[in-house]
ModelCIF file with pLDDT and N, C-alpha, C, O atoms, coordinates in Angstrom:
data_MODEL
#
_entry.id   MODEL 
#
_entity.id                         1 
_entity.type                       polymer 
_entity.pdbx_number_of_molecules   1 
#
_entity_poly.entity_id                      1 
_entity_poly.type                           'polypeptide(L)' 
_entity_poly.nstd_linkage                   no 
_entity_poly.nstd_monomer                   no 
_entity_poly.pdbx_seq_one_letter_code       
;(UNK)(UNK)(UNK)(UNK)(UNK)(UNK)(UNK)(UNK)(UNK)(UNK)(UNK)(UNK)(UNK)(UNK)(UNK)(UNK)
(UNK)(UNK)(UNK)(UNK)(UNK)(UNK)(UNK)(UNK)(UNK)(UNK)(UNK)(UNK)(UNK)(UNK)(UNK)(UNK)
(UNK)(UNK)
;
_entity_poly.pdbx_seq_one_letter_code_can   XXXXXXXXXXXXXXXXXXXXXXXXXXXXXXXXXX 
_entity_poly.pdbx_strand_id                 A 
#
loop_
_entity_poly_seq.entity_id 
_entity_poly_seq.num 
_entity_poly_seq.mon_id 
_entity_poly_seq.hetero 
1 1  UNK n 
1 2  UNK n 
1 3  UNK n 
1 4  UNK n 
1 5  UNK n 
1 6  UNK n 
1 7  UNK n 
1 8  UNK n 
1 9  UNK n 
1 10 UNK n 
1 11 UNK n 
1 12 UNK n 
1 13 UNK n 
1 14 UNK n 
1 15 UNK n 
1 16 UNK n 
1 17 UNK n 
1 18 UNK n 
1 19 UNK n 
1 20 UNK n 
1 21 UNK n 
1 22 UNK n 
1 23 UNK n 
1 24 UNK n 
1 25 UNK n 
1 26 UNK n 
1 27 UNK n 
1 28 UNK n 
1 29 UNK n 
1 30 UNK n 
1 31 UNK n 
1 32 UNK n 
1 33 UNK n 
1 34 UNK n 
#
_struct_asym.id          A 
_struct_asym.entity_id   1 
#
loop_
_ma_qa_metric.id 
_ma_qa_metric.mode 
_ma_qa_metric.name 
_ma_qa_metric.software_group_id 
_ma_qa_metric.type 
1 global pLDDT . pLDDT 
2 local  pLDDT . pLDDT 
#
_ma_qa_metric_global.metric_id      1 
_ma_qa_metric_global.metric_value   92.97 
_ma_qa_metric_global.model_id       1 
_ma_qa_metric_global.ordinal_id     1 
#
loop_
_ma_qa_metric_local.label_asym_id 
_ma_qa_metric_local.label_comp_id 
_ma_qa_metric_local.label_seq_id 
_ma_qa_metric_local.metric_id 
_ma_qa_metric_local.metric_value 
_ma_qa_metric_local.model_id 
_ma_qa_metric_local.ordinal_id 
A UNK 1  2 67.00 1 1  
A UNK 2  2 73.00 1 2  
A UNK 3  2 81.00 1 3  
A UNK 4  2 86.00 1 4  
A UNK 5  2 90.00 1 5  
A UNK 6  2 92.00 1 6  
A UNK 7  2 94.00 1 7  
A UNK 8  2 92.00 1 8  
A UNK 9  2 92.00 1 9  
A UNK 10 2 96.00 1 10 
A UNK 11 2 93.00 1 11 
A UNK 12 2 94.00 1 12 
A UNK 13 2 97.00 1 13 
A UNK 14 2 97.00 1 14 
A UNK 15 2 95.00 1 15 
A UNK 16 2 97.00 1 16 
A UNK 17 2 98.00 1 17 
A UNK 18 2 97.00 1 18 
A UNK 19 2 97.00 1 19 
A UNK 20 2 97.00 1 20 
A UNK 21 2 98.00 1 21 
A UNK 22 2 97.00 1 22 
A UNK 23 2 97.00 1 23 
A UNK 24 2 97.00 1 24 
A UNK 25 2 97.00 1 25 
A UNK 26 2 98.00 1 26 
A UNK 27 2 98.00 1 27 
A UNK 28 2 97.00 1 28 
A UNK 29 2 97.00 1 29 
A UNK 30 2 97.00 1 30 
A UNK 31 2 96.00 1 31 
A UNK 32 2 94.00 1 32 
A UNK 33 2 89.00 1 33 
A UNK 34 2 84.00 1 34 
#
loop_
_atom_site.group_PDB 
_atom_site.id 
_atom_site.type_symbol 
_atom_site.label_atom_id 
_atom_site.label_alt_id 
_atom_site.label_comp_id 
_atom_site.label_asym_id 
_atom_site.label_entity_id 
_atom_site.label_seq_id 
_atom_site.pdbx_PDB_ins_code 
_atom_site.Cartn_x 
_atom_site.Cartn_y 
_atom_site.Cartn_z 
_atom_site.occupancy 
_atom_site.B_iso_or_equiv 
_atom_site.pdbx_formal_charge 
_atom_site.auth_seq_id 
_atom_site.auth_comp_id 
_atom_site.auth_asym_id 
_atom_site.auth_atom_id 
_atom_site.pdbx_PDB_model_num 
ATOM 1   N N  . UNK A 1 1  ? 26.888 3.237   35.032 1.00 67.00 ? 1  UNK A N  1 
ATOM 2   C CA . UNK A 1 1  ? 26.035 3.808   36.071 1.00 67.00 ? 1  UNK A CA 1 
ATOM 3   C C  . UNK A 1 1  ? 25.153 2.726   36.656 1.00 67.00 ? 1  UNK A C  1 
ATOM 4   O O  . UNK A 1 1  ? 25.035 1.780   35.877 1.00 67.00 ? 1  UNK A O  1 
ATOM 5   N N  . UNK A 1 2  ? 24.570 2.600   37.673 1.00 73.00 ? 2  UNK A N  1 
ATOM 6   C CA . UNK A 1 2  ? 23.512 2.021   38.758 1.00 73.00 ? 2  UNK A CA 1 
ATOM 7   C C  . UNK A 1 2  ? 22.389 2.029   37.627 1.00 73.00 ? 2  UNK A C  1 
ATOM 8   O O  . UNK A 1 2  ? 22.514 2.837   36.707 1.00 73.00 ? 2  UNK A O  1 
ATOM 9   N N  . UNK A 1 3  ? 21.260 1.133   37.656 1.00 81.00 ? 3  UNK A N  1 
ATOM 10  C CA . UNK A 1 3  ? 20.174 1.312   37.377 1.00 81.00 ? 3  UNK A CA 1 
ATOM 11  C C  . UNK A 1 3  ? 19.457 0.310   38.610 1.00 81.00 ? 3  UNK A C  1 
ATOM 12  O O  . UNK A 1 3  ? 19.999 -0.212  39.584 1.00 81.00 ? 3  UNK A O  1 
ATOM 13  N N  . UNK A 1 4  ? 18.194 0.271   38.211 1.00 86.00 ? 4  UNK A N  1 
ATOM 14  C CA . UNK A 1 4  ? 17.192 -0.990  39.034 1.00 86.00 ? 4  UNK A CA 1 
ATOM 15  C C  . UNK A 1 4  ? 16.457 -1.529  37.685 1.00 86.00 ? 4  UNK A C  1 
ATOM 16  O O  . UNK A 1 4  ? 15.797 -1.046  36.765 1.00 86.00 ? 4  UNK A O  1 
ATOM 17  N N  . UNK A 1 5  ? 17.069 -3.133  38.194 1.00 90.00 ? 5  UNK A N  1 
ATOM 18  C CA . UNK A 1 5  ? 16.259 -4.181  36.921 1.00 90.00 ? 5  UNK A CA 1 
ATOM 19  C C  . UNK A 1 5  ? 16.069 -5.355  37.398 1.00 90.00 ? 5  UNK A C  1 
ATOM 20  O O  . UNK A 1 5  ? 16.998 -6.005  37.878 1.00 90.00 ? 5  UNK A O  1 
ATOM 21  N N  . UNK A 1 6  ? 14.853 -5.789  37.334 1.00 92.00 ? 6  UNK A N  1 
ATOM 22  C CA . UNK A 1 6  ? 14.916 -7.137  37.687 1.00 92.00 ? 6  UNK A CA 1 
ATOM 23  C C  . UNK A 1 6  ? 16.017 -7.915  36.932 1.00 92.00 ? 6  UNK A C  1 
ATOM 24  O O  . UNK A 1 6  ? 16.621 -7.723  35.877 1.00 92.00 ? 6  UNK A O  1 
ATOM 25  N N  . UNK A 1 7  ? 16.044 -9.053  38.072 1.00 94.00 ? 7  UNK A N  1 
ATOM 26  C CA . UNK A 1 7  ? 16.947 -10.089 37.990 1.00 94.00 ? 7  UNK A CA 1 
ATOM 27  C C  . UNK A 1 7  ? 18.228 -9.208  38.018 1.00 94.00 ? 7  UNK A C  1 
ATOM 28  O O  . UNK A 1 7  ? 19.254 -9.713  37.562 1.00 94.00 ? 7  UNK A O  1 
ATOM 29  N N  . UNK A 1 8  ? 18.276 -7.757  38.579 1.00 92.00 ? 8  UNK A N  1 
ATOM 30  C CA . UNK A 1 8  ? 20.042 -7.371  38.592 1.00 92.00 ? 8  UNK A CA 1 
ATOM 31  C C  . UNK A 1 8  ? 20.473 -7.783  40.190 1.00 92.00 ? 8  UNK A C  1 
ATOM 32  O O  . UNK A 1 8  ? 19.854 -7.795  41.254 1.00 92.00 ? 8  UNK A O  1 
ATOM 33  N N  . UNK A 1 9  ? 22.368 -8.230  39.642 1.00 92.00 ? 9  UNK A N  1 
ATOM 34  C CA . UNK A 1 9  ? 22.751 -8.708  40.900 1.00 92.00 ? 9  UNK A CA 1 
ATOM 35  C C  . UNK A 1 9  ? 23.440 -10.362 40.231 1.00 92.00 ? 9  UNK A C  1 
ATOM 36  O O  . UNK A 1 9  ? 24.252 -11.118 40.764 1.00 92.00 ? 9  UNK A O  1 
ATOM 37  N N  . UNK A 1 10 ? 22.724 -10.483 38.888 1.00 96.00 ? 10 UNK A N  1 
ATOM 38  C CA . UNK A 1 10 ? 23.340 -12.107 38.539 1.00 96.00 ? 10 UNK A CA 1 
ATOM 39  C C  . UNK A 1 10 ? 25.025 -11.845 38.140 1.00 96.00 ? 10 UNK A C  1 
ATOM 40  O O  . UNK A 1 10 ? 25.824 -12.779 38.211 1.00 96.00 ? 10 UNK A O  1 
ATOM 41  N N  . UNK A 1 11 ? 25.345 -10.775 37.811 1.00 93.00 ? 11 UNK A N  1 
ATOM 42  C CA . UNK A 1 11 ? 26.567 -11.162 37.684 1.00 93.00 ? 11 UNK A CA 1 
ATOM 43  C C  . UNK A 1 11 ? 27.986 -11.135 38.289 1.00 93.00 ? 11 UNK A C  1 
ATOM 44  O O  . UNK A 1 11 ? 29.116 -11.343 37.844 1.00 93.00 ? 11 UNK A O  1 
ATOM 45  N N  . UNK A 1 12 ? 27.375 -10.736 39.690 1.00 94.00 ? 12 UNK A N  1 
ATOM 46  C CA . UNK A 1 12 ? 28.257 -11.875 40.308 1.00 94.00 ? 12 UNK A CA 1 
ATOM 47  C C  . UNK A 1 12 ? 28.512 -13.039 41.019 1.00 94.00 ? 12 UNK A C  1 
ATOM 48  O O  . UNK A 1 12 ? 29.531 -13.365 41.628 1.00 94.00 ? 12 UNK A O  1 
ATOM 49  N N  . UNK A 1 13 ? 27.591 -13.552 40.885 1.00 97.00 ? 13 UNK A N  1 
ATOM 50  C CA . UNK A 1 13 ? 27.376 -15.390 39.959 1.00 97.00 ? 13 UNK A CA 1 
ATOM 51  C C  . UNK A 1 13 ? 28.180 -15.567 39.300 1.00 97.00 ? 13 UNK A C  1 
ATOM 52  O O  . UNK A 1 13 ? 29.181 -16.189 39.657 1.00 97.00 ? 13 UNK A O  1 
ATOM 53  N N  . UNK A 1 14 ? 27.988 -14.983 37.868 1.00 97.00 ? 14 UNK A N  1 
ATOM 54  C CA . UNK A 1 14 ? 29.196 -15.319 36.994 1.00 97.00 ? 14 UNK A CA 1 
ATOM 55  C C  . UNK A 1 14 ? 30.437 -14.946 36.867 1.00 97.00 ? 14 UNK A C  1 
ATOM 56  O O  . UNK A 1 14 ? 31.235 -15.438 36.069 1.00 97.00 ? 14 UNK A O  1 
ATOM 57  N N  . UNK A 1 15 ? 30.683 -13.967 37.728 1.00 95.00 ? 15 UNK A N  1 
ATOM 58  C CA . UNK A 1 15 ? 31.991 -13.343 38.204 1.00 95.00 ? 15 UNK A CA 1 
ATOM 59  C C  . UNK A 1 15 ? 32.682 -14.479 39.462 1.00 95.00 ? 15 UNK A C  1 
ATOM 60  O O  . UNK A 1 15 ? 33.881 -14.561 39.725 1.00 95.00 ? 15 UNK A O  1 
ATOM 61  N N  . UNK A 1 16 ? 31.974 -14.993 39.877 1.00 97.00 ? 16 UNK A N  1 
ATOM 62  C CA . UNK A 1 16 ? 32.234 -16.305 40.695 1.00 97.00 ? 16 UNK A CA 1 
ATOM 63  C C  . UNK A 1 16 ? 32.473 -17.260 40.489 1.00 97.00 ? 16 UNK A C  1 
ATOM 64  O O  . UNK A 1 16 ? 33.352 -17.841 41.125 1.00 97.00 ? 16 UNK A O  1 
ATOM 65  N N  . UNK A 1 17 ? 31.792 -17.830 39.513 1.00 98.00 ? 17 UNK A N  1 
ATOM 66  C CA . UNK A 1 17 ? 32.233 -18.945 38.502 1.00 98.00 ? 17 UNK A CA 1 
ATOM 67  C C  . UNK A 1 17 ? 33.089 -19.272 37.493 1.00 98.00 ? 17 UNK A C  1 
ATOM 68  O O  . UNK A 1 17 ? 33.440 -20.382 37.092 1.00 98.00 ? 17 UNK A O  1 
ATOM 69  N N  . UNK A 1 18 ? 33.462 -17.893 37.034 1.00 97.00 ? 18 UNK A N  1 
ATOM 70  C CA . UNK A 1 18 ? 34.192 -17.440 35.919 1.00 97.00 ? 18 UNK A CA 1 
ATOM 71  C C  . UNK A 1 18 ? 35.815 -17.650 36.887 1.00 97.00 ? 18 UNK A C  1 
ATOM 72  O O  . UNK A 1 18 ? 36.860 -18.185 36.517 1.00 97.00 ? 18 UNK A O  1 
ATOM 73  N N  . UNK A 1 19 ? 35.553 -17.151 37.886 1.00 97.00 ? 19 UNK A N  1 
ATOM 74  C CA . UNK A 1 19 ? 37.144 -17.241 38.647 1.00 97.00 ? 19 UNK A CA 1 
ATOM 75  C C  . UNK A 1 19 ? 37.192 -18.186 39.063 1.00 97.00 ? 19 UNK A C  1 
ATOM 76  O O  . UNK A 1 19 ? 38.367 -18.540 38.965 1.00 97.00 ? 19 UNK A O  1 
ATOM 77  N N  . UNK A 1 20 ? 36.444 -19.170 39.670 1.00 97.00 ? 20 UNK A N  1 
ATOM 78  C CA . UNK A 1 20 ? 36.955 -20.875 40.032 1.00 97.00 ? 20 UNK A CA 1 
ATOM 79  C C  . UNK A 1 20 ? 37.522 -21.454 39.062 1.00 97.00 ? 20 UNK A C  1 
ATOM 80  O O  . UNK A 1 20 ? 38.588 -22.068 39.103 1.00 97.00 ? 20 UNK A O  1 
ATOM 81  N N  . UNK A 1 21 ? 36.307 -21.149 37.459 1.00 98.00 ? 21 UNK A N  1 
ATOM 82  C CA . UNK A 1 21 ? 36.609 -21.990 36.673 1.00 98.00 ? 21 UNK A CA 1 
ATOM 83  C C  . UNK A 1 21 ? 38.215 -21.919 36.254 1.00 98.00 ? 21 UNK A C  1 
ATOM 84  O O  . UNK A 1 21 ? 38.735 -23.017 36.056 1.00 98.00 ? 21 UNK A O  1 
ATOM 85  N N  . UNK A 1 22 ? 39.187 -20.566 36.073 1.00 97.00 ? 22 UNK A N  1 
ATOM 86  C CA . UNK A 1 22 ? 40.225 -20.305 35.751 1.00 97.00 ? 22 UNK A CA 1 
ATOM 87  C C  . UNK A 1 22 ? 41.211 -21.351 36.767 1.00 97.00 ? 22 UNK A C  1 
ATOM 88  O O  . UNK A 1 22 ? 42.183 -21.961 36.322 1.00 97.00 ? 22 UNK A O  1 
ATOM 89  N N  . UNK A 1 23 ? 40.843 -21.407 37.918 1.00 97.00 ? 23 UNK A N  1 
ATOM 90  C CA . UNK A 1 23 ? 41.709 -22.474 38.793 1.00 97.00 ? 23 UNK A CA 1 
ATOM 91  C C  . UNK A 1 23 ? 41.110 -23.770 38.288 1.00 97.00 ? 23 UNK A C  1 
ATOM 92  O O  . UNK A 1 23 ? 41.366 -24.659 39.100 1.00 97.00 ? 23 UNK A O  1 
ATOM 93  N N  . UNK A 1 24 ? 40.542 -24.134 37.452 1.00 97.00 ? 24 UNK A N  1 
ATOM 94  C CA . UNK A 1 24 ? 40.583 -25.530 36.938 1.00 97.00 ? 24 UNK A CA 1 
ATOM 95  C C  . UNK A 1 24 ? 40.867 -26.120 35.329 1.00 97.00 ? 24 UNK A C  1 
ATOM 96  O O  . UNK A 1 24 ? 40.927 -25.277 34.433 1.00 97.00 ? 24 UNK A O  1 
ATOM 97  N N  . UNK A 1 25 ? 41.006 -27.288 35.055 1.00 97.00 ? 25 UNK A N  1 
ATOM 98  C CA . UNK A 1 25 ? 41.179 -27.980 33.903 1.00 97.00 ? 25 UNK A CA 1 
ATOM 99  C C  . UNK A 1 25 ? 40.150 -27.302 32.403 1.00 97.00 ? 25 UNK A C  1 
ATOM 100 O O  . UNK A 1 25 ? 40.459 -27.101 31.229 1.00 97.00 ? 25 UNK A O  1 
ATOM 101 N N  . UNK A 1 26 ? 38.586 -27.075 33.346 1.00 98.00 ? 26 UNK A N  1 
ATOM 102 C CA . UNK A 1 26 ? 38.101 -26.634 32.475 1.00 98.00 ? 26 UNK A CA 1 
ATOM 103 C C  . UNK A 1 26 ? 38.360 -25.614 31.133 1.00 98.00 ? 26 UNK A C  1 
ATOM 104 O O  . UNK A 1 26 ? 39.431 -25.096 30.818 1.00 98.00 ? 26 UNK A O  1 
ATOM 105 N N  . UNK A 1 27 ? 37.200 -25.500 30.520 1.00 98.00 ? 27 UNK A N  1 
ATOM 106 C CA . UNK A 1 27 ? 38.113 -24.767 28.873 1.00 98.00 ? 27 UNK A CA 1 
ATOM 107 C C  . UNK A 1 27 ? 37.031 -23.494 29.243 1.00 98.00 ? 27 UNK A C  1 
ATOM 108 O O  . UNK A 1 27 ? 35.924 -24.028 29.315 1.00 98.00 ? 27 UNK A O  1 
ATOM 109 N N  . UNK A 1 28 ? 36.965 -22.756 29.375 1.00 97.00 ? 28 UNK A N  1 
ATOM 110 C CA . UNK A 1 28 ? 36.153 -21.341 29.096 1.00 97.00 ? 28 UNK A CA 1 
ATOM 111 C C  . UNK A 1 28 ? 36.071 -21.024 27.643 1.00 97.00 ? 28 UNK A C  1 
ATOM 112 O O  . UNK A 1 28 ? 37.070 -20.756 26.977 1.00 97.00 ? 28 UNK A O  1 
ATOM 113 N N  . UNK A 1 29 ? 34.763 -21.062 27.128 1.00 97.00 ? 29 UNK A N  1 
ATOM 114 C CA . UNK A 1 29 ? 34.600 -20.736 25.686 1.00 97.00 ? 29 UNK A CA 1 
ATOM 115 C C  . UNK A 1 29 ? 33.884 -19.383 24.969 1.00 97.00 ? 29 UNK A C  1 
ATOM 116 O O  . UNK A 1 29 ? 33.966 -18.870 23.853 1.00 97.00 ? 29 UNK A O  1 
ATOM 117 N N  . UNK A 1 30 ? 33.045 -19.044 26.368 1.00 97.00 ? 30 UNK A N  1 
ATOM 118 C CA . UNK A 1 30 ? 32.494 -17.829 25.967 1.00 97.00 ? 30 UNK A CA 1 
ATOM 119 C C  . UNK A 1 30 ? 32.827 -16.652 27.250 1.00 97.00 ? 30 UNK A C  1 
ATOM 120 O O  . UNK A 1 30 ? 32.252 -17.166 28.210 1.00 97.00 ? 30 UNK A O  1 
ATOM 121 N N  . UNK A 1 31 ? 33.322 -15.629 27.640 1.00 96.00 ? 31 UNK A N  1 
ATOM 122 C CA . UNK A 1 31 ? 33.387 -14.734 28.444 1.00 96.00 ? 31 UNK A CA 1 
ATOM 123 C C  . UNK A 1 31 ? 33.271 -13.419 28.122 1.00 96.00 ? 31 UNK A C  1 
ATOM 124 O O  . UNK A 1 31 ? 34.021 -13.029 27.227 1.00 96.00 ? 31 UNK A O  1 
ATOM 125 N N  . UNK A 1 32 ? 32.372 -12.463 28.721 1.00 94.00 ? 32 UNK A N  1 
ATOM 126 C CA . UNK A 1 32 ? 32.786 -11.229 28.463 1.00 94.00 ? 32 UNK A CA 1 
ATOM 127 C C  . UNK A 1 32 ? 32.394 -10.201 29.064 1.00 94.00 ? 32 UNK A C  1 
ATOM 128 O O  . UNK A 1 32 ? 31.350 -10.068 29.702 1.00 94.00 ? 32 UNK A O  1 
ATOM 129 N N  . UNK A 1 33 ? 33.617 -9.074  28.791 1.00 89.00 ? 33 UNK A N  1 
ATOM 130 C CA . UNK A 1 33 ? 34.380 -8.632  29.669 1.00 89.00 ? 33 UNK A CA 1 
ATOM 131 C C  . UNK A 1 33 ? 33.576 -7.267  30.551 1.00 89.00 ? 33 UNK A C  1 
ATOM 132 O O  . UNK A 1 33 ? 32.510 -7.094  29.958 1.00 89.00 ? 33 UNK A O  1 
ATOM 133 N N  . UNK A 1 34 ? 33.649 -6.604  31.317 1.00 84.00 ? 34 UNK A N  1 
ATOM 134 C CA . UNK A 1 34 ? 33.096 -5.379  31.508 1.00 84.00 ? 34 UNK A CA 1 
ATOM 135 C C  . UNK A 1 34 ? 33.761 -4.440  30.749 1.00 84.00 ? 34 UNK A C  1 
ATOM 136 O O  . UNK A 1 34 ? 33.411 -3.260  30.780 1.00 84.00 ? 34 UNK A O  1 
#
């Protein structure tokens, strides 16, 4: 469900980063999932 919280909205930041990183060399060590 929706709530209101500060600082909500960061994760998709990491939903952004998380998918570049998969198009690169890099190693992903920690992720998780919805």
């Amino acid at each position: 469900s929706f709530t209101a919280g500060v600082g909500g909205g960061l994760c998709q930041l990491s939903n952004l980063i998380y998918w570049m990183t998969l198009h690169t060399s890099l190693t992903i060590i920690e992720r998780w999932r919805h």
